[in-house]
Protein backbone atom coordinates (compact mmCIF):
# COMPACT_ATOMS: atom_id res chain seq x y z
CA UNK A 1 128.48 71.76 74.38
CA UNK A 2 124.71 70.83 74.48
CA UNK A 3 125.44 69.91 78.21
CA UNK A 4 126.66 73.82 79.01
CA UNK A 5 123.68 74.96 76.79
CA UNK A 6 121.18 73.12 79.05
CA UNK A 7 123.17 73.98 82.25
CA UNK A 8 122.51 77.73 81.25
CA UNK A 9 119.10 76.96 80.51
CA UNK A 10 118.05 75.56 83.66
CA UNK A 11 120.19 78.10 85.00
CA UNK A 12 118.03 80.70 83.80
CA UNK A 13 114.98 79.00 84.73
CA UNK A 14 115.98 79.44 88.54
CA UNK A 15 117.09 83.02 88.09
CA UNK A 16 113.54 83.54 86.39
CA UNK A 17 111.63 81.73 89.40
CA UNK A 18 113.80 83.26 91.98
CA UNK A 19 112.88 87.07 90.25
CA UNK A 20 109.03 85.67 90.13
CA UNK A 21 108.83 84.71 93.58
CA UNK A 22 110.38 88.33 94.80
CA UNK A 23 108.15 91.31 95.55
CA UNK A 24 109.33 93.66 92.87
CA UNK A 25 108.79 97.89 92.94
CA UNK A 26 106.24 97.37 90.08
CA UNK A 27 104.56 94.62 92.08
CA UNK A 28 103.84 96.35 94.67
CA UNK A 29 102.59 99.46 92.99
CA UNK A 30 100.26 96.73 91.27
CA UNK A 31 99.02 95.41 94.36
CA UNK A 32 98.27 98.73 95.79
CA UNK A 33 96.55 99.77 92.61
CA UNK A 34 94.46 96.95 92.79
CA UNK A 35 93.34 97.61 95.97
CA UNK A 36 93.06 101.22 96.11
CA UNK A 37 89.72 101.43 97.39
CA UNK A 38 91.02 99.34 100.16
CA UNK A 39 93.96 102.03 100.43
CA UNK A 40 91.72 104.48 101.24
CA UNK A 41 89.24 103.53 103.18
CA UNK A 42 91.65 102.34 105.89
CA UNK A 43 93.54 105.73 105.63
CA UNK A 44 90.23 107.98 105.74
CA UNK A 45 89.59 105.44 108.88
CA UNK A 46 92.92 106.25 110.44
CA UNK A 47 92.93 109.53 109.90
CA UNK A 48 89.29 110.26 110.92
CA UNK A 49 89.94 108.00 114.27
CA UNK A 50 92.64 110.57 115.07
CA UNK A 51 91.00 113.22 114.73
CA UNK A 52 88.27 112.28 116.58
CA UNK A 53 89.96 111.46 118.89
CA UNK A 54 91.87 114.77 119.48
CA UNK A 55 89.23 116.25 119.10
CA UNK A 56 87.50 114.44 122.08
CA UNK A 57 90.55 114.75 124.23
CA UNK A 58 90.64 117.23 126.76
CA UNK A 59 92.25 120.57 127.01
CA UNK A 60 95.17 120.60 128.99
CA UNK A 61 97.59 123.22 130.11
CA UNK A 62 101.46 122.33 131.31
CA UNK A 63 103.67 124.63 133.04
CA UNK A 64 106.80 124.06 134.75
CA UNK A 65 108.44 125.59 138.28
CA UNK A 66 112.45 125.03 138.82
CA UNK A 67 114.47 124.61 141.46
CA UNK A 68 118.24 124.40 142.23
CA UNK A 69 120.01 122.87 145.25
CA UNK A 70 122.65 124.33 147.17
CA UNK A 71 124.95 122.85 149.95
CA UNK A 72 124.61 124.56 152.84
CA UNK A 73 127.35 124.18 156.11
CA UNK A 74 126.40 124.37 159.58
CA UNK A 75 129.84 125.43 160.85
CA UNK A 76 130.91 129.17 161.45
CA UNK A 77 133.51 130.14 158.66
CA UNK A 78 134.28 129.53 155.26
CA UNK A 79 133.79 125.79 153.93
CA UNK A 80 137.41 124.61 152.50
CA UNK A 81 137.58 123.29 149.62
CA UNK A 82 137.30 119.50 151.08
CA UNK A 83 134.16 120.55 152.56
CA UNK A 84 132.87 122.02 149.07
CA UNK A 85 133.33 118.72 147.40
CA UNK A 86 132.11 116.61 150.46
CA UNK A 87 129.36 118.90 150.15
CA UNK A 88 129.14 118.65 146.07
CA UNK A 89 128.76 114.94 146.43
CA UNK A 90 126.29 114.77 149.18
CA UNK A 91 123.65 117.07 147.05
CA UNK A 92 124.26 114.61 143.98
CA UNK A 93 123.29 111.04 145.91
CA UNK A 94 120.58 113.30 147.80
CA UNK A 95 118.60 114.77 144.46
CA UNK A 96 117.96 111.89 142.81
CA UNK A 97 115.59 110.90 145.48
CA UNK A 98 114.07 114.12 145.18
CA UNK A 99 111.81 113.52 142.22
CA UNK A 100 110.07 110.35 144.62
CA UNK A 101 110.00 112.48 146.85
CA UNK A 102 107.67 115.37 145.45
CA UNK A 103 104.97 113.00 144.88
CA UNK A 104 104.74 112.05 148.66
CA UNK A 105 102.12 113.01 151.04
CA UNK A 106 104.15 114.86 153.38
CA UNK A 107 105.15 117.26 150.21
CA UNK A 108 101.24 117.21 148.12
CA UNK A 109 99.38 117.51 150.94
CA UNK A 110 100.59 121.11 152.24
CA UNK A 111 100.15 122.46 148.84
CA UNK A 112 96.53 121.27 148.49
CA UNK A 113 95.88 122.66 151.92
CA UNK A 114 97.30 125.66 150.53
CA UNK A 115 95.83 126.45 147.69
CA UNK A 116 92.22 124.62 149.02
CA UNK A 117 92.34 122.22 145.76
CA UNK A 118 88.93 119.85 145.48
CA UNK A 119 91.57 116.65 145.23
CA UNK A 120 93.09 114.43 146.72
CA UNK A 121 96.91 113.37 146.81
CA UNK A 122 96.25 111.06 144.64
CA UNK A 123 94.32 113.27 142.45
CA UNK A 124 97.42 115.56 142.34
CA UNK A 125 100.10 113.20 141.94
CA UNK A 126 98.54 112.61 138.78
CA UNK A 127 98.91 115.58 137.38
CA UNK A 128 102.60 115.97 138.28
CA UNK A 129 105.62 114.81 136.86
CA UNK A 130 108.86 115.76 138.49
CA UNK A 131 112.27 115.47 136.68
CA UNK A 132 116.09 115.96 137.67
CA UNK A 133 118.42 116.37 134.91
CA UNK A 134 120.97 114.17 134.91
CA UNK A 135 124.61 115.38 136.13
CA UNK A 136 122.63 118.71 137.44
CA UNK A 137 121.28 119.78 140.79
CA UNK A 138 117.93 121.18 139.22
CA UNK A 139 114.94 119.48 140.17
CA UNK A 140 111.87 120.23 137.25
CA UNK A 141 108.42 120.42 138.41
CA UNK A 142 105.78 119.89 135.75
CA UNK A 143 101.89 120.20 136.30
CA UNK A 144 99.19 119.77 133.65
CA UNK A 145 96.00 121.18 134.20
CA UNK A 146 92.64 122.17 132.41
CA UNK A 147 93.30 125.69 134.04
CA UNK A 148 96.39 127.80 132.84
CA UNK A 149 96.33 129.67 136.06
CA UNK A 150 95.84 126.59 138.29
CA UNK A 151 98.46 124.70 136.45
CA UNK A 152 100.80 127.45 137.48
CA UNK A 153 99.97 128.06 141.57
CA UNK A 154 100.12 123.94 141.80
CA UNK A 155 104.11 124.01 140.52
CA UNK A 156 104.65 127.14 142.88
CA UNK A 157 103.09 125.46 145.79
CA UNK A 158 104.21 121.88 145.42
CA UNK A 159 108.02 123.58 144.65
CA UNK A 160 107.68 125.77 147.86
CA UNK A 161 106.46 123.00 150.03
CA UNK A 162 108.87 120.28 148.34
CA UNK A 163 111.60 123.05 149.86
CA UNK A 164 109.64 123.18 153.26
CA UNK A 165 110.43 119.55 153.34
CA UNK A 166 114.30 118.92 152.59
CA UNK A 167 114.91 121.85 154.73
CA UNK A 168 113.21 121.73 158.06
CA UNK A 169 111.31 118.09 158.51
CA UNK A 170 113.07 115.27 156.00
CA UNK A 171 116.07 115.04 158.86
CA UNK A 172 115.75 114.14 162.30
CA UNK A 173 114.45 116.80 164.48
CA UNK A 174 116.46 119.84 165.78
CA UNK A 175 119.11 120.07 163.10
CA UNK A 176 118.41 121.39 159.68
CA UNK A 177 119.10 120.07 156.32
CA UNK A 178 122.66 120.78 154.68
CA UNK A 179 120.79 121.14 151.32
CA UNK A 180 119.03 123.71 150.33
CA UNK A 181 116.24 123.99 147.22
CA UNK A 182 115.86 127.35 146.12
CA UNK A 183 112.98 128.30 143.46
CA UNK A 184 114.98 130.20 140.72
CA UNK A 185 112.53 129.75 137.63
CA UNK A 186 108.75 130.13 138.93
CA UNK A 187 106.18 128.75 137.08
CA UNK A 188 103.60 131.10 134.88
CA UNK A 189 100.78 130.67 133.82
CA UNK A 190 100.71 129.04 129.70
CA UNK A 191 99.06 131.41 126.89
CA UNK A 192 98.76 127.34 125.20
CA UNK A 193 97.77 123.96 125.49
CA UNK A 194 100.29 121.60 125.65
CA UNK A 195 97.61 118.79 124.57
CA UNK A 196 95.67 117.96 122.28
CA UNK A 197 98.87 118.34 119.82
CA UNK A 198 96.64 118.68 116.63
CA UNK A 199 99.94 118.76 114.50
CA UNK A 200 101.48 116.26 115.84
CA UNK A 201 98.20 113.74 115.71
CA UNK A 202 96.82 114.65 112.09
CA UNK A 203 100.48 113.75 111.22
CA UNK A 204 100.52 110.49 112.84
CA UNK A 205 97.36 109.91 111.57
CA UNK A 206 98.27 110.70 107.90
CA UNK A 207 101.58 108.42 108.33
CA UNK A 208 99.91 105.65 110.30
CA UNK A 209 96.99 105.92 107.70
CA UNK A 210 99.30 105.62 104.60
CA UNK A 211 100.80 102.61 106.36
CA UNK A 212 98.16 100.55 107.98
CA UNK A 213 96.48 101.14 104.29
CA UNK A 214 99.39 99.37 102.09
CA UNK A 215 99.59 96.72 104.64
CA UNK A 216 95.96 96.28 104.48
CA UNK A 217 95.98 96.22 100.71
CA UNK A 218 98.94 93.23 101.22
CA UNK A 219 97.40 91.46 103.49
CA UNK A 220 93.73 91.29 101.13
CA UNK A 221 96.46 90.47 98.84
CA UNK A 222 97.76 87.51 100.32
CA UNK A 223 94.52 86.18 101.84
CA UNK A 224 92.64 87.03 98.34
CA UNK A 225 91.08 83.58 97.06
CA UNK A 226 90.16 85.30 93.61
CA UNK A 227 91.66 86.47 90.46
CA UNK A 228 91.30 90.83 91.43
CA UNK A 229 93.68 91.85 88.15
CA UNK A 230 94.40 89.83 84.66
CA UNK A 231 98.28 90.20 85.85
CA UNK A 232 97.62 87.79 88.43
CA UNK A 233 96.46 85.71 85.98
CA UNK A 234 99.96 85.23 84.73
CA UNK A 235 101.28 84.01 87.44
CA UNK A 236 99.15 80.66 86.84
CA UNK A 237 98.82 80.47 83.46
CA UNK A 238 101.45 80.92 80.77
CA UNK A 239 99.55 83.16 78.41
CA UNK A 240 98.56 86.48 76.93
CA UNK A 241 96.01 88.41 77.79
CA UNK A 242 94.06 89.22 74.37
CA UNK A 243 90.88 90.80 75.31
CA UNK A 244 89.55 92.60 78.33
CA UNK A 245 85.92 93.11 78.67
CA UNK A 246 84.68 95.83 81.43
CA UNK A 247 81.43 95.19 83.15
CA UNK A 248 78.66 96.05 81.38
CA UNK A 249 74.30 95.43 81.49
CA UNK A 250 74.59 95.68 77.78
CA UNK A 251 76.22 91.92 77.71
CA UNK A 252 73.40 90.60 79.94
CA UNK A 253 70.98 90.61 77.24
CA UNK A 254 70.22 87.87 74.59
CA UNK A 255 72.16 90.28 71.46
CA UNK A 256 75.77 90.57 71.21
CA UNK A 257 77.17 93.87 71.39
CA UNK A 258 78.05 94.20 68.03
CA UNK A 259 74.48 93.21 67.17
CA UNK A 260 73.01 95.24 69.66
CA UNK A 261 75.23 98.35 70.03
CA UNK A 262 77.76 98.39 67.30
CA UNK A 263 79.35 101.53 68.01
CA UNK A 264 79.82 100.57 71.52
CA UNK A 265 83.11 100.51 73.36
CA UNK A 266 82.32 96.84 74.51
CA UNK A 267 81.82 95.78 71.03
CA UNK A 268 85.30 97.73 70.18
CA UNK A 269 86.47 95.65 73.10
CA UNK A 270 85.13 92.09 70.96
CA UNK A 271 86.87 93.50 67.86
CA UNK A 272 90.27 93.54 69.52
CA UNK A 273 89.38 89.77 70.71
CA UNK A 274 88.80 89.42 66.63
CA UNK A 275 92.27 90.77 65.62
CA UNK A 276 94.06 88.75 68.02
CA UNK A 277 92.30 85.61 67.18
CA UNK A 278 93.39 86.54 63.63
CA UNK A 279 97.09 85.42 64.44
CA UNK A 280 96.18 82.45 65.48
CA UNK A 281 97.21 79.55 63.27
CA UNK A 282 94.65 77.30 61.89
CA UNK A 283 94.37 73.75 62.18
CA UNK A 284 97.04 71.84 60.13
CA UNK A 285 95.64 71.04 56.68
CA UNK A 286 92.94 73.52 56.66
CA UNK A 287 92.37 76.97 56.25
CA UNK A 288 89.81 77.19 59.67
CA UNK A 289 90.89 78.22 63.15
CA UNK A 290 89.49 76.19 65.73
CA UNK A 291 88.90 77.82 68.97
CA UNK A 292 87.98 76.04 72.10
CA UNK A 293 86.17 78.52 74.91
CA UNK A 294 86.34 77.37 78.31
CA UNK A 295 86.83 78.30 81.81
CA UNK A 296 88.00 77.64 85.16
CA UNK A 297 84.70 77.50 87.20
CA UNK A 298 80.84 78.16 86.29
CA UNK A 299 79.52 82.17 86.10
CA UNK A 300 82.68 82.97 84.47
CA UNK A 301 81.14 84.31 81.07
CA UNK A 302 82.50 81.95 79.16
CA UNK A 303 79.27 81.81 76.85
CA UNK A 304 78.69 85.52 76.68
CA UNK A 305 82.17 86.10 75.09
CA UNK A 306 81.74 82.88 72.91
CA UNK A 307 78.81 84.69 71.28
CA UNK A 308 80.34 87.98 71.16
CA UNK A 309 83.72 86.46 70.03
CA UNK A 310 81.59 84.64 67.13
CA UNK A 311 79.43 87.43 66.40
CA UNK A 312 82.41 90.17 66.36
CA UNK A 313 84.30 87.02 63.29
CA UNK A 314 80.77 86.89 61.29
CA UNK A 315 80.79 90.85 61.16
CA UNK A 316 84.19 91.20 59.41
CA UNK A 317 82.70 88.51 56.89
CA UNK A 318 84.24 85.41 58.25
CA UNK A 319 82.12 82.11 57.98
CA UNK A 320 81.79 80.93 61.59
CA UNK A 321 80.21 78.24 63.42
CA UNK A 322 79.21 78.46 66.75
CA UNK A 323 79.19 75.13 68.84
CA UNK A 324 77.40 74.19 72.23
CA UNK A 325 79.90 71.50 73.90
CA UNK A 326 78.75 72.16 76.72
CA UNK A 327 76.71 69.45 77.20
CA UNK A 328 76.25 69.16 80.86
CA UNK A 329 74.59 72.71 80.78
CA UNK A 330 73.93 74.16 77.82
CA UNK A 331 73.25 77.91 77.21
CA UNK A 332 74.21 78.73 74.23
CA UNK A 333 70.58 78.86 72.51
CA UNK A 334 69.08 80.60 75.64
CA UNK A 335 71.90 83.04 75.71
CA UNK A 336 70.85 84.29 71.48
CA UNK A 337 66.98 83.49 72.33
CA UNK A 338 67.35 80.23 69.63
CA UNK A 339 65.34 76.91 69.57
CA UNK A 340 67.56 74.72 71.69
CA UNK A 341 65.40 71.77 71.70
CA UNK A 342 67.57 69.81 69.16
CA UNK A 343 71.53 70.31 69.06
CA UNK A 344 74.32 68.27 69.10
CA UNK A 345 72.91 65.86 71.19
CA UNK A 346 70.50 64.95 68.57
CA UNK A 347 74.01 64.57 66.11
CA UNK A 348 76.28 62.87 68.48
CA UNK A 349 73.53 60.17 69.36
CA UNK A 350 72.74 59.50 65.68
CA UNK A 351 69.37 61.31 65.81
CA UNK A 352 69.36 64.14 63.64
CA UNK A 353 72.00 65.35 61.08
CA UNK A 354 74.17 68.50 60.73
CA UNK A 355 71.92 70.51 58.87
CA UNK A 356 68.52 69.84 60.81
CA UNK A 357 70.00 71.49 64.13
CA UNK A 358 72.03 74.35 62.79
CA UNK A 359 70.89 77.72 62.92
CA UNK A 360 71.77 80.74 60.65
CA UNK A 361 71.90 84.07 63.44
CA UNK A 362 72.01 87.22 62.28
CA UNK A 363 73.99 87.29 59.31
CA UNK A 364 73.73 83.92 56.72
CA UNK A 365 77.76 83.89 57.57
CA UNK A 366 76.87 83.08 61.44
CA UNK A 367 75.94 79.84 61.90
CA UNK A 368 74.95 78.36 65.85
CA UNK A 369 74.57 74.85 66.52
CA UNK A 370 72.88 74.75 70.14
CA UNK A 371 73.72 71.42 72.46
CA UNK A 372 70.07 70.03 72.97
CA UNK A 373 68.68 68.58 76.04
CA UNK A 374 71.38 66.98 78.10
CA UNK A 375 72.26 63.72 77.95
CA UNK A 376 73.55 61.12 80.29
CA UNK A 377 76.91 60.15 78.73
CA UNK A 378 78.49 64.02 77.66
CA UNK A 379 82.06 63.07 77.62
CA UNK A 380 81.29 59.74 76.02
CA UNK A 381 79.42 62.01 73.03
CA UNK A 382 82.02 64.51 72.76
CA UNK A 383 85.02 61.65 72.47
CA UNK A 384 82.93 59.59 70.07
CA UNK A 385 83.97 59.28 66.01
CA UNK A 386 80.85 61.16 64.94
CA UNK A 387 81.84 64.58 67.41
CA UNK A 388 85.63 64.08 65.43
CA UNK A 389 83.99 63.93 61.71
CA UNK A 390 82.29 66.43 62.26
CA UNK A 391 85.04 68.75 63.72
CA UNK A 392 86.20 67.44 60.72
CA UNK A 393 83.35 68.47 58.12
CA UNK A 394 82.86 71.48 59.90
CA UNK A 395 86.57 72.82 59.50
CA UNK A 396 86.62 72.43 55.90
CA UNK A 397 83.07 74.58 55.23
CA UNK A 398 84.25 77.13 57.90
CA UNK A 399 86.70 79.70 58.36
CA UNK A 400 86.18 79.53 62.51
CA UNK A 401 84.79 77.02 64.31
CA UNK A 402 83.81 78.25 68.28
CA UNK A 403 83.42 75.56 70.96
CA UNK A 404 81.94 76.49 73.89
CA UNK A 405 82.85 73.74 76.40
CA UNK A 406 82.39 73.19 80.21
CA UNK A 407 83.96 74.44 82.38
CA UNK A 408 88.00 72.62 83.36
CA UNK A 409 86.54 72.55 87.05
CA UNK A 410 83.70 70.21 85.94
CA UNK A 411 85.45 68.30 83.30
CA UNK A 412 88.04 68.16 81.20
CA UNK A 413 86.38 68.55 77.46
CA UNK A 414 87.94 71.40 76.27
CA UNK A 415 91.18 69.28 76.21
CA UNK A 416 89.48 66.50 74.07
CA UNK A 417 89.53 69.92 71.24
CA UNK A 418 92.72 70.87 71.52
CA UNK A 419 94.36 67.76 71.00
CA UNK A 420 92.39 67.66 67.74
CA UNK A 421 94.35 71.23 67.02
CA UNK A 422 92.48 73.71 68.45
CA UNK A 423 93.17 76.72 70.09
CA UNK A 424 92.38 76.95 73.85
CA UNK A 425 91.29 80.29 75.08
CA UNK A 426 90.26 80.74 78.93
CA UNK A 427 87.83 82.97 80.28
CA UNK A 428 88.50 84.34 83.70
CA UNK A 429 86.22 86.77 85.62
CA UNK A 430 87.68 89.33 87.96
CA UNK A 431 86.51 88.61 91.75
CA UNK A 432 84.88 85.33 90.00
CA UNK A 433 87.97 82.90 89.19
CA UNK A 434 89.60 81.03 91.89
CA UNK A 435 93.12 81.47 92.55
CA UNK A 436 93.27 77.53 93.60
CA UNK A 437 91.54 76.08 90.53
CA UNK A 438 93.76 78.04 88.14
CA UNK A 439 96.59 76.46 89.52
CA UNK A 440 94.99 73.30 89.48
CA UNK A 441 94.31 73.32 85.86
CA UNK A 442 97.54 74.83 84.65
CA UNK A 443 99.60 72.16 85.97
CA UNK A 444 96.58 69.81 84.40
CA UNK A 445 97.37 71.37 81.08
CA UNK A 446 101.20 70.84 81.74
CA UNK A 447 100.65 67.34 82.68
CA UNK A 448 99.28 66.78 79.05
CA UNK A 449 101.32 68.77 77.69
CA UNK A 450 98.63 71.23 76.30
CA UNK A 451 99.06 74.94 76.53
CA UNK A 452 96.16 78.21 76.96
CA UNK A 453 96.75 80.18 73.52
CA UNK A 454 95.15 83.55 75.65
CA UNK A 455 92.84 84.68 78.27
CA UNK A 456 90.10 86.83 77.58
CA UNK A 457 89.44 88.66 81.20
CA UNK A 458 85.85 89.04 82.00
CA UNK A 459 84.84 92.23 83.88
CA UNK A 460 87.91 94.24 84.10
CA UNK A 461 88.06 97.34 85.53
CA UNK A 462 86.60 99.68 82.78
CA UNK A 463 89.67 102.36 81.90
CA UNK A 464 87.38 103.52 78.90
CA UNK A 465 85.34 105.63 81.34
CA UNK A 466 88.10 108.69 81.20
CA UNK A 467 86.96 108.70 77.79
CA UNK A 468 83.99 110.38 78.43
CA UNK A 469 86.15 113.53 79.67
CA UNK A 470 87.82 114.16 76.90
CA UNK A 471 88.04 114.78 73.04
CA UNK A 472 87.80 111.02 72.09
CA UNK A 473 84.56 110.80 73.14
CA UNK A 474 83.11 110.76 69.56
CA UNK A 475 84.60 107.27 68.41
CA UNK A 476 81.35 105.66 70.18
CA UNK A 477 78.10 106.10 69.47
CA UNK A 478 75.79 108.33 70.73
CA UNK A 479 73.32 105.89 71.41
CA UNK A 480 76.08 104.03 73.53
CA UNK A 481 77.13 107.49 75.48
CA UNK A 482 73.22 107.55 76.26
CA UNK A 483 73.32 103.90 77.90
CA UNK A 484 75.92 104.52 80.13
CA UNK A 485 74.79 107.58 81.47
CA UNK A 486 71.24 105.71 81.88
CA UNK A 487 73.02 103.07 83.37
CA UNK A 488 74.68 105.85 85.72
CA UNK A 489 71.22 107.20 86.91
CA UNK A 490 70.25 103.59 87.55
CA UNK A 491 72.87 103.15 90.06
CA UNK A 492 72.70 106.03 91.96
C-alpha cells in the first residue's frame, strides 16, 4: 500500500514537471504582457517600414494584350480531320516556346522601333512578362509601366510584332508559318495602378507586425537574464508572493512610507506585507516571529523594505526590533539617518551591551539596532553564542524581531537565522534579480533543507496608477495624489 501511495506520488511529481516545463495559453499571454512595450514597438516598426516603403515605391501601371493561335494549312481544300489534329498538336508543342520567345530581340526590337521608346531590349524585357495558359493556345502579354497609356501601345506592339514573327520570319525563308497568332483581346489603357498594393502591404504589415512582435517578446523572453515579473519568480523559488512594492522616489528617502506618507498607496502596499507576516508562526516556545530579510544579489532593496516592513509592525502597536546582520555592509542606520557608529559589532565582540547600541525610532515600540563598523570575521560574529543569546533575549522582550542579512550571493547568513526558527523572506527586484543566482540559491536552500516563507517583489509594475481615473481615488491622501503628479512633471 505505502509502495502504490509513493508510486502515485512521484507519479504526480512528473505529470507536475512535465505541465511546468510546457508553454501553456496563460503563459504565453504572460510573456506577452510582460513585454508589451516590446510588442509594440516591433509592430509600430513593421508596420511603419511598410508603409514607407509603399509609399516610396513607384507608381506602376499593368495592362495586358491577348492572343490566340490558329493552325493554318497550306494545301488547297478542306483540312480532314487527321490534318486538324496533326495540326492541333503541332500549335500545342509550338506555344510553349512562345512566351521565350516574346522576350527576344528579333520580337522587342521592332516594337521599340515602332513606337520610338528611349530603351533598350533589355530595358523592355523588363517590363514584360509573357504567359501561356496551360492546356490553351492563348499566349498573355503583360506590360507594367509608370504610364497607363504607354503600358498599353507596348502590349499592342510587342503582340503585333510577336505575330510578325511566327508568321513570316521564325521558319526558313519562302514558306510561311502553319500557325497563326491573332490579337483577339487588345490591351487598354488602366484607369489603376496595379502597384503599390496599399491594401495588400498595410495588411502584411499589420500581420507580419503582430508576429515578428510575439516572437520578439519570446525571444527577450528566453534570452532575459533577469527576474521581468514576480511569476517568474516561481519558477525558482517555491513560495508566495506576499507583497509587491511599485517603484516609487518616496522609498528613496531616509523615512519609511508609513512615517513619511501614511496615507500613501506604497505604505498601503507595507500594510499588506504586515497582514501576511501576521500568519506567520512564531518561533517555537515564544510568542515572537522572527523574520530573516535577505536577497539574492546587492541593490535589491532588501533594507528599504526591512525598514518599511518594521515600521508598517510598530504602527499597528507591535514591539519590534530591527537588526543590522548585515555586517559586511551595513545600511541600516544610514538608511533611517541613525548613529551607526556602535551596533552589533560592538555586542558580538564583547564591547558594548544590548542596551548601549539600541535605538528607539519613531515610536518607543520601534526599536533599531544598527551593525557598527565592519569587522573582519562577520560570519564568525553572527555564528558565535553571544549573536544566539541574544536572538534569544531578544525574542522573549519582542513581538518581531527583523534581520536584515547579506545578501545569499555574498554569503550564506540568512541561513544561520532560519535554522534558529526564523522565517526567511526574499527580496527580489524586477529587472534587478538574476535569473541564474535564484536558481543557485534555491537548490542551496533545498540542499539544507531550508525553505523561503515569501517574496516580497521590489519595483513591480505599479497597477495602482488606474486608480487615479476613477472613483477610488479618495482612499489615499491628498498629499500623496500631489507627489505623484509632482513626480509626473519631474519626468516629463
Amino acid at each position: 500500500m505505502a509502495e502504490n501511495i509513493i508510486e502515485q506520488q512521484a507519479a504526480g511529481a512528473v505529470a507536475a514537471k512535465q505541465e511546468s516545463d510546457g508553454m501553456t495559453l496563460s503563459g504565453l499571454f504572460g510573456i506577452m504582457r510582460k513585454h508589451i512595450i516590446t510588442i509594440i514597438v516591433t509592430f509600430a516598426v513593421v508596420l511603419g517600414a511598410a508603409i514607407g516603403l509603399t509609399m516610396m515605391s513607384p507608381v506602376k501601371y499593368s495592362t495586358t494584350s491577348q492572343l490566340f493561335a490558329t493552325y493554318s494549312d497550306s494545301s488547297d481544300g478542306a483540312a480532314n480531320s487527321s490534318e486538324q489534329n496533326s495540326g492541333s498538336s503541332y500549335i500545342m508543342s509550338q506555344i510553349k516556346s512562345y512566351p521565350a520567345l516574346t522576350t527576344t530581340q528579333s520580337v522587342l526590337q521592332p516594337a521599340i522601333e515602332d513606337l520610338k521608346l528611349p530603351m533598350s531590349v533589355g530595358q523592355l524585357k523588363g517590363e514584360i512578362s509573357v504567359t501561356n495558359p496551360t492546356n490553351t493556345a492563348f499566349v498573355n502579354i503583360t506590360v507594367t509601366d509608370g504610364d497607363p497609356a504607354r503600358a498599353a501601345d507596348i502590349a499592342n506592339a510587342v503582340a503585333k510584332s510577336l505575330s510578325s514573327v511566327v508568321e513570316n520570319t521564325l521558319y526558313a525563308s519562302g514558306s510561311r508559318s502553319s500557325v497563326k497568332l491573332s490579337i483577339v483581346q487588345p490591351a487598354t489603357a488602366p484607369s489603376a495602378p496595379s502597384s503599390p498594393k496599399w491594401k495588400l502591404n498595410i495588411l502584411i504589415g499589420i500581420v507580419g507586425g503582430l508576429i515578428l512582435g510575439v516572437f520578439a517578446a519570446l525571444l527577450k523572453d528566453v534570452l532575459s537574464k533577469r527576474v521581468q515579473d514576480d511569476d517568474e519568480v516561481g519558477e525558482y523559488l517555491d513560495a508566495p508572493i506576499i507583497g509587491r512594492i511599485p517603484e516609487e522616489e518616496l522609498l528613496k528617502g531616509t523615512k519609511p512610507a508609513v512615517v513619511s506618507e501614511p496615507g500613501s498607496p506604497v505604505a498601503e502596499d507595507f500594510r499588506r506585507v504586515r497582514t501576511n507576516l501576521t500568519f506567520m508562526a512564531p518561533v517555537d516556545g515564544t510568542n515572537c516571529r522572527l523574520i530573516v530579510v535577505t536577497s539574492t544579489g546587492a541593490s535589491e532593496g532588501k533594507t528599504t523594505m526591512s525598514v518599511n516592513v518594521a515600521a508598517a509592525l510598530a504602527e499597528n502597536g507591535a514591539k519590534v526590533l530591527l537588526i543590522d546582520a548585515d555586517l559586511r555592509h551595513p545600511s541600516v542606520a544610514k538608511k533611517l539617518d541613525l548613529d551607526g557608529s556602535a551596533g552589533l559589532t560592538h555586542v558580538l565582540s564583547g564591547q558594548a551591551s544590548v542596551k548601549d547600541v539600541v535605538q528607539r525610532y519613531w515610536k518607543p515600540n520601534l526599536h533599531v539596532m544598527p551593525a557598527g563598523p565592519k569587522p573582519p570575521n562577520a560570519s564568525t560574529l553572527l555564528n558565535s553564542p553571544i549573536m544566539e543569546e541574544l536572538l534569544n533575549n531578544a525574542m522573549e522582550q519582542y513581538d518581531y524581531v527583523l534581520i536584515d542579512t547579506a545578501p545569499m550571493v555574498v554569503a550564506n547568513d540568512a541561513v544561520i537565522f532560519v535554522r534558529r526558527g526564523g522565517s526567511l523572506i526574499m527580496v527580489c527586484r524586477r529587472d534587478q534579480t538574476l535569473k541564474r543566482d535564484l536558481r543557485d540559491i534555491s537548490e542551496e536552500l533545498t540542499t539544507l533543507d531550508l525553505s523561503t516563507t515569501g517574496v516580497i517583489f521590489n519595483c513591480a509594475r505599479d497597477s495602482k496608477k488606474s486608480l487615479e481615473h476613477t472613483n477610488y481615488y479618495y482612499y489615499y491622501s491628498s498629499r500623496s495624489t500631489d507627489h505623484r503628479k509632482k513626480r509626473r512633471f519631474s519626468l516629463k
